[in-house]
Protein backbone atom coordinates (compact mmCIF):
# COMPACT_ATOMS: atom_id res chain seq x y z
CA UNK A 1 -5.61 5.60 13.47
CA UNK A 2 -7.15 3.59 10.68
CA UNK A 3 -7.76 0.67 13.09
CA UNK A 4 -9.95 3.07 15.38
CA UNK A 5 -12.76 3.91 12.72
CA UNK A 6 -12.52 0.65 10.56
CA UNK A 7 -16.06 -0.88 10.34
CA UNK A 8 -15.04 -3.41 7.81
CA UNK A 9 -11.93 -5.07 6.53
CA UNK A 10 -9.19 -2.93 4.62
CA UNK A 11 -6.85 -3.28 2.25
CA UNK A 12 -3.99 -0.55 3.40
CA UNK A 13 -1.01 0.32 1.22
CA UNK A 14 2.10 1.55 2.38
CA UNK A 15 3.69 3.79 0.02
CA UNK A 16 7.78 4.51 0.53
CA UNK A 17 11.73 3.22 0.67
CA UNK A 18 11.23 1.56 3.82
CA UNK A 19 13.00 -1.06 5.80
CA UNK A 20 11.85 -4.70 5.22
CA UNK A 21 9.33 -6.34 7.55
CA UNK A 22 7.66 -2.83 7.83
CA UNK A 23 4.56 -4.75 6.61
CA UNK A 24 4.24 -7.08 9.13
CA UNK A 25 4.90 -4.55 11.75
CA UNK A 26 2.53 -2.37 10.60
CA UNK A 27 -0.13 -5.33 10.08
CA UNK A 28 0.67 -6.35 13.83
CA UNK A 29 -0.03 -2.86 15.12
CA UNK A 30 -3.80 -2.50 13.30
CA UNK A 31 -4.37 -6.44 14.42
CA UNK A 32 -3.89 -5.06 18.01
CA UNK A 33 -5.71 -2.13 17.90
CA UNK A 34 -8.53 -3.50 15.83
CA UNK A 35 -11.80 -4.92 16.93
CA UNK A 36 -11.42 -8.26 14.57
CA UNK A 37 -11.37 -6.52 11.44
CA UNK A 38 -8.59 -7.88 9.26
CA UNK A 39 -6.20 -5.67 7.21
CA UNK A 40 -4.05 -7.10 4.09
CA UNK A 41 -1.12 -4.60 4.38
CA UNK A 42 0.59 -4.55 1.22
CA UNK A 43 3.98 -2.53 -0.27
CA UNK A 44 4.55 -0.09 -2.73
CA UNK A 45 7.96 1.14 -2.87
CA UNK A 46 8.82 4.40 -4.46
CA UNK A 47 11.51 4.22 -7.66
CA UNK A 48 12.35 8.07 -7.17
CA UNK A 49 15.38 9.60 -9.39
CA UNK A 50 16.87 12.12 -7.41
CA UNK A 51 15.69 15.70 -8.75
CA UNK A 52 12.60 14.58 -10.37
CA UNK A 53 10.73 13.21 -7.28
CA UNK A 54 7.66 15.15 -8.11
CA UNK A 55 7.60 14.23 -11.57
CA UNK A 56 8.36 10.69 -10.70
CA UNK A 57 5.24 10.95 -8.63
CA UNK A 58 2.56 12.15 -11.22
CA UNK A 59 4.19 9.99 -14.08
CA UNK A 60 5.75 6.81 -13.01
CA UNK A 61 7.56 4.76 -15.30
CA UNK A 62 6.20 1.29 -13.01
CA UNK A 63 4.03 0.60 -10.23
CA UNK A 64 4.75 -2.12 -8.06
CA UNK A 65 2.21 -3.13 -5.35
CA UNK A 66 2.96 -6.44 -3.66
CA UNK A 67 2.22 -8.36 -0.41
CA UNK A 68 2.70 -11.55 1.70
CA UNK A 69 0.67 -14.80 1.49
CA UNK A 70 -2.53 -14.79 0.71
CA UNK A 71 -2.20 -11.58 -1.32
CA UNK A 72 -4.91 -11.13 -4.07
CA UNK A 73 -4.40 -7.91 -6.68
CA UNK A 74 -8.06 -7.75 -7.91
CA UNK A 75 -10.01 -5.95 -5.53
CA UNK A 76 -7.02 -2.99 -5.77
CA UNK A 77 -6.54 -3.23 -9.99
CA UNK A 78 -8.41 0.15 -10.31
CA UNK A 79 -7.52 1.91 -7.22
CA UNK A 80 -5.67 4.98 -7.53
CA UNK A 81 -5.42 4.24 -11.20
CA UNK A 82 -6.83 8.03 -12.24
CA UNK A 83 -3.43 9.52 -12.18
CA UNK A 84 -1.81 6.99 -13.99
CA UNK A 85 -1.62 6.39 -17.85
CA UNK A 86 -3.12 2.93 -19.52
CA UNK A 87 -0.64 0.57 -20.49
């Protein structure tokens, strides 16, 4: 798990359609298991059509990362930006 080889704090991204408050039960899980290393845990849903999933993937028409308080987009504005065209 990420929490056991963490050396430093991390910025995790969960990517899919799933139920609220997944979030803060995945941030509660790493705070246990970590050894005080902190871990923003932020969303990004999935806006999937059905039958172009893949193509959705590789070309999405919007990307939507957000989080809870204290949530601060800079350090992630150029992560996992090299499949995706400029705006």
């Amino acid at each position: 798990m990420i929490a056991d080889v963490s050396k430093s704090d991390k910025i995790v991204v969960e990517k899919s359609t799933v139920p609220v408050k997944t979030a803060e039960a995945i941030e509660k899980i790493l705070a246990h298991d970590s050894k005080k290393i902190n871990f923003q845990i932020l969303s990004n849903p999935e806006f999937l059509a059905e039958g172009t999933a893949i193509q959705d993937l590789f070309n999405p028409d919007r990307v939507l990362i957000g989080g809870g308080n204290g949530f601060h987009p800079k350090p992630i504005s150029s992560e996992g930006t090299e499949w995706m065209a400029e705006s």
